[in-house]
C-alpha atoms as a PDB file:
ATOM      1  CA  UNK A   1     111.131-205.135 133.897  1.00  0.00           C
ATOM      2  CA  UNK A   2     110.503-205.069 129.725  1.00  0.00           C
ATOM      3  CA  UNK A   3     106.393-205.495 129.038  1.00  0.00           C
ATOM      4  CA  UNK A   4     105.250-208.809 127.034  1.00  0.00           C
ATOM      5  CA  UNK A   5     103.835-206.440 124.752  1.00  0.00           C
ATOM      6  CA  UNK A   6     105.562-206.523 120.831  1.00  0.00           C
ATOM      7  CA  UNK A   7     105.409-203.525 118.999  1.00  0.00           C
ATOM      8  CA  UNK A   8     106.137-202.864 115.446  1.00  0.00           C
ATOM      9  CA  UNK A   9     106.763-200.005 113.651  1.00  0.00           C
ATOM     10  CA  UNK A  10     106.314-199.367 109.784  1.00  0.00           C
ATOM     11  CA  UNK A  11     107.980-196.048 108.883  1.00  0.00           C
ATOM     12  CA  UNK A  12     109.199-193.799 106.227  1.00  0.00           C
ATOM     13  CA  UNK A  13     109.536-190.078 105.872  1.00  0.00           C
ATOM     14  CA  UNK A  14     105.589-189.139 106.019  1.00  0.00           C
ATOM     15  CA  UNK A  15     104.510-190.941 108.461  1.00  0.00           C
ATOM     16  CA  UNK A  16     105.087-193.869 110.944  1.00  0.00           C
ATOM     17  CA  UNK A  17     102.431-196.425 111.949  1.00  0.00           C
ATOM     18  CA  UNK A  18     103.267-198.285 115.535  1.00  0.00           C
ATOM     19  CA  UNK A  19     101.522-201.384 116.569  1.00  0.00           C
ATOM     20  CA  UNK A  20     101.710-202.658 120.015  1.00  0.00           C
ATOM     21  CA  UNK A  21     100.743-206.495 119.084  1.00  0.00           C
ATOM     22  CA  UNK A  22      99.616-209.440 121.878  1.00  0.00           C
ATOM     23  CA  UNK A  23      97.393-212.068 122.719  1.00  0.00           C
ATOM     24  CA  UNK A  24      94.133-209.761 123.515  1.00  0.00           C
ATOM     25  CA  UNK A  25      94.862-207.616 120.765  1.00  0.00           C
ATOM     26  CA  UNK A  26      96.638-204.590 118.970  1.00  0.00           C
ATOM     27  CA  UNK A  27      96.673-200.388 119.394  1.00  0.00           C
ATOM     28  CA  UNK A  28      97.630-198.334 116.692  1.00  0.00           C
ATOM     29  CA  UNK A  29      99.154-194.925 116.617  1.00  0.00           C
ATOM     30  CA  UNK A  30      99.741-193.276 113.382  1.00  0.00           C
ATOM     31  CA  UNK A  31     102.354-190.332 113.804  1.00  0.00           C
ATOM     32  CA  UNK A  32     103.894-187.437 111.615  1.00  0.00           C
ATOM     33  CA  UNK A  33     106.569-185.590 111.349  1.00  0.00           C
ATOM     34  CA  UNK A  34     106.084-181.801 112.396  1.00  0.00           C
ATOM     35  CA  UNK A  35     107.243-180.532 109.139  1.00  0.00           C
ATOM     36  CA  UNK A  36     106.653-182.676 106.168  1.00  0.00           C
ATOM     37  CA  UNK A  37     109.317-183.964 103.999  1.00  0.00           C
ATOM     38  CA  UNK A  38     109.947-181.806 101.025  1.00  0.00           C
ATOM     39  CA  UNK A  39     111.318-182.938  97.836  1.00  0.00           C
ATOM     40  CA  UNK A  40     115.121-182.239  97.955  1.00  0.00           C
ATOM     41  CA  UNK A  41     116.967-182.233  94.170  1.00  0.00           C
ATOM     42  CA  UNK A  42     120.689-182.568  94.494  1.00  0.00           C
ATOM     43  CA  UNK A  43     122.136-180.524  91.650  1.00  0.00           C
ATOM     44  CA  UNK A  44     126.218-181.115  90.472  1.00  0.00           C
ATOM     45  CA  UNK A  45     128.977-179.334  91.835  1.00  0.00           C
ATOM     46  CA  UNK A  46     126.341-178.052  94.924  1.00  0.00           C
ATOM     47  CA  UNK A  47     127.100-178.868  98.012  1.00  0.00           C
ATOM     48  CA  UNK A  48     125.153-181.562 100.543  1.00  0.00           C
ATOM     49  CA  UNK A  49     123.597-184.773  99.788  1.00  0.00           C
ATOM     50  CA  UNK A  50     120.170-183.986  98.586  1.00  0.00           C
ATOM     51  CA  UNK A  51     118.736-185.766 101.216  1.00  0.00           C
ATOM     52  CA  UNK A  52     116.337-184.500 104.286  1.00  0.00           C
ATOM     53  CA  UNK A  53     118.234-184.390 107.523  1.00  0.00           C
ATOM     54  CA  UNK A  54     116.421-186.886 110.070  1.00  0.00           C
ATOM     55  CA  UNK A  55     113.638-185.195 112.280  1.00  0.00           C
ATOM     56  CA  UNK A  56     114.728-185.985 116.064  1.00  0.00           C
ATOM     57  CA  UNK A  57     110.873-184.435 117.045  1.00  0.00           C
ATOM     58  CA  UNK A  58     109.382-187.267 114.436  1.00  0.00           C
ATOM     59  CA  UNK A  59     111.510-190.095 116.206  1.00  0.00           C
ATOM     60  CA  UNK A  60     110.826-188.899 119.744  1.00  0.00           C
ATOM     61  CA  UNK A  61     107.605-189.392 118.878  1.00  0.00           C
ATOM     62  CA  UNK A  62     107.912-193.164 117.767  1.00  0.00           C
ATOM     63  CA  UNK A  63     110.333-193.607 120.922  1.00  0.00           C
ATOM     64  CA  UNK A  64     107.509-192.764 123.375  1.00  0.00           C
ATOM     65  CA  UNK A  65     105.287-194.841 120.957  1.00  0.00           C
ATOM     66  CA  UNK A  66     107.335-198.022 121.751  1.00  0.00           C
ATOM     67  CA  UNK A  67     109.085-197.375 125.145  1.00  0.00           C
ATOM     68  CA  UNK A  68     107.042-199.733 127.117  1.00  0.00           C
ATOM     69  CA  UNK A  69     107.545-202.553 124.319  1.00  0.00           C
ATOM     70  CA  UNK A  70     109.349-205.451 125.109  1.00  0.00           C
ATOM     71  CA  UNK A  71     110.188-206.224 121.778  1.00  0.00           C
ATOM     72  CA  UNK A  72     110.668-203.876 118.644  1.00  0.00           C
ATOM     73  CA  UNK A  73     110.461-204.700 115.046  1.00  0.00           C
ATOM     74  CA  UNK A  74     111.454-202.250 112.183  1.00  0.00           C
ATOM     75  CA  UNK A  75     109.864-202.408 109.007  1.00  0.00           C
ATOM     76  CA  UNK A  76     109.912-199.601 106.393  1.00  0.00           C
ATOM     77  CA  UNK A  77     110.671-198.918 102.424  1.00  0.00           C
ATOM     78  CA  UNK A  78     113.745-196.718 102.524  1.00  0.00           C
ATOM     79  CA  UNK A  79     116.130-195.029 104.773  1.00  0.00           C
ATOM     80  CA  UNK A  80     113.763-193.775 107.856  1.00  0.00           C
ATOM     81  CA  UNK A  81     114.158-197.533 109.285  1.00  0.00           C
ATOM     82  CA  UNK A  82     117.153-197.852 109.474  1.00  0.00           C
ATOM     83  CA  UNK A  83     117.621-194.081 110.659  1.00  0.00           C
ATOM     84  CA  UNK A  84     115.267-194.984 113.452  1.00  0.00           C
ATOM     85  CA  UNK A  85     116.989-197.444 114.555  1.00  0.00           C
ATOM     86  CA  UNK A  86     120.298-195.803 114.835  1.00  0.00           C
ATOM     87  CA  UNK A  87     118.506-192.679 116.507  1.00  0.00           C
ATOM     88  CA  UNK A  88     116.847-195.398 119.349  1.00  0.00           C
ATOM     89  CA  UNK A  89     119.844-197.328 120.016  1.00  0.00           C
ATOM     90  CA  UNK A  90     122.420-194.645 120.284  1.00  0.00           C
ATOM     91  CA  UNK A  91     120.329-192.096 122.029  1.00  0.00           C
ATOM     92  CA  UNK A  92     118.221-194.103 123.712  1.00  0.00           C
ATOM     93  CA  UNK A  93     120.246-197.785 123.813  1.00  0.00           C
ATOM     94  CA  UNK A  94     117.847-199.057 126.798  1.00  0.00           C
ATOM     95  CA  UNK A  95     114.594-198.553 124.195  1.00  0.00           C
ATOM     96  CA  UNK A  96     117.209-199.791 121.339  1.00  0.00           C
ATOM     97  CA  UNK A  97     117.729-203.152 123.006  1.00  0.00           C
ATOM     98  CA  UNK A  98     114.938-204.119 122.411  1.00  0.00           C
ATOM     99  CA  UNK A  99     114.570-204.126 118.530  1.00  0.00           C
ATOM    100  CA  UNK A 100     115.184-207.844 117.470  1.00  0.00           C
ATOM    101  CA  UNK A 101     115.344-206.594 113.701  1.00  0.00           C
ATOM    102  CA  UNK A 102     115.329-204.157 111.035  1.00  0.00           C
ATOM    103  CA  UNK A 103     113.846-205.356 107.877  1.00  0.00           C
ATOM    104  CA  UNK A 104     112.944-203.797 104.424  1.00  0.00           C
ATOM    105  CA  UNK A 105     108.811-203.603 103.637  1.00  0.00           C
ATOM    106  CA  UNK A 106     106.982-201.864 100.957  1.00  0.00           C
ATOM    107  CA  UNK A 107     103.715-200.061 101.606  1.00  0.00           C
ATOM    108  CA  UNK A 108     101.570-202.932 103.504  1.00  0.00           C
ATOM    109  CA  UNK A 109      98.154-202.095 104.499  1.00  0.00           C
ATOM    110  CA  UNK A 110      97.552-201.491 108.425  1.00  0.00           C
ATOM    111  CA  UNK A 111      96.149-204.982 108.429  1.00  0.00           C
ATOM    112  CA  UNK A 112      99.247-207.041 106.982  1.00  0.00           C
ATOM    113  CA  UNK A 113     101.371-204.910 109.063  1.00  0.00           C
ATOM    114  CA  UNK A 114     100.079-206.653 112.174  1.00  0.00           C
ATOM    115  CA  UNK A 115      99.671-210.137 110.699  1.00  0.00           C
ATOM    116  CA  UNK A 116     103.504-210.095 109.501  1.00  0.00           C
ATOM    117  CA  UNK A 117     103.887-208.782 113.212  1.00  0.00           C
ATOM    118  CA  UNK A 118     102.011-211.508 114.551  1.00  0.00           C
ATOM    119  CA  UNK A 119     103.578-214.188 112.255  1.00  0.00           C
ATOM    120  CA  UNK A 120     107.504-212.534 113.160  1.00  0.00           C
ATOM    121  CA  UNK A 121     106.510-213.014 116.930  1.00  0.00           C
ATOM    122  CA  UNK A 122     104.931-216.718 116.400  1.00  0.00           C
ATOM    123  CA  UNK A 123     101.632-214.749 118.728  1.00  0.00           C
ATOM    124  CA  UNK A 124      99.124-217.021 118.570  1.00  0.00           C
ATOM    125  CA  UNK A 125      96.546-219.126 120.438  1.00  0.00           C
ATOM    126  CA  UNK A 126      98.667-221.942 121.552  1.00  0.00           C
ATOM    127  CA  UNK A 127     101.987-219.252 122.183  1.00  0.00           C
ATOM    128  CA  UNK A 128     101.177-218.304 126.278  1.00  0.00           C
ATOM    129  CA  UNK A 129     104.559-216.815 126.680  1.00  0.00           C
ATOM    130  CA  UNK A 130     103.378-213.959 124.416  1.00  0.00           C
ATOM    131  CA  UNK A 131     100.330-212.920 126.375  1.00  0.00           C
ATOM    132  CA  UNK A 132     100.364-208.861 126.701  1.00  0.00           C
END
């Protein structure tokens, strides 16, 4: 039985801030990867992308972060979201159910992180079906 509770999740390859949002409130939980992203140059004729492989220990992190969550929201600046979300719902496609949406985000501050949260959930006085 999926919790009332909403979380989002704001991530990129530094860090990844997780909000559980409801009625009575919000948590945070700011996580890191273990090793932190280096700089990668691709150079011609070398071989690979350039790009940092994903860190599984970084998204089992945010997985036990939101695994209670009823609902999951994605927000993020580059890649990591949508990495994320492909980690969750092939690896772990009863936690990926329950993201209703991936969507692209700058660098918001904690605080409009959990208002865009609240506003993408319609939480609000009047909303009981939201109640965590």
């Amino acid at each position: 039985m999926p919790t009332h509770f909403h979380a989002i999740v704001w991530i990129d390859h530094s860090q990844a801030k997780v909000f559980h949002v409801g009625l009575s409130g919000e948590d945070e939980m700011i996580l890191h990867p273990h090793l932190p992203t280096r700089h990668l140059h691709h150079k011609a004729n070398a071989i690979g992308s350039g790009h940092a492989g994903l860190d599984k220990e970084f998204f089992g992190q945010v997985l036990n972060a939101v695994s209670d969550a009823g609902e999951i929201l994605i927000i993020g600046p580059a890649g990591a979201k949508t990495e994320l979300a492909k980690y969750l719902r092939e690896k772990h496609p009863k936690i990926g159910d329950h993201i209703v949406a991936v969507e692209a985000s700058d660098h918001p501050s904690d605080r409009e992180i959990v208002a865009y949260a609240k506003k993408y959930f319609k939480i609000g006085p009047g909303d009981l079906r939201h109640r965590a």
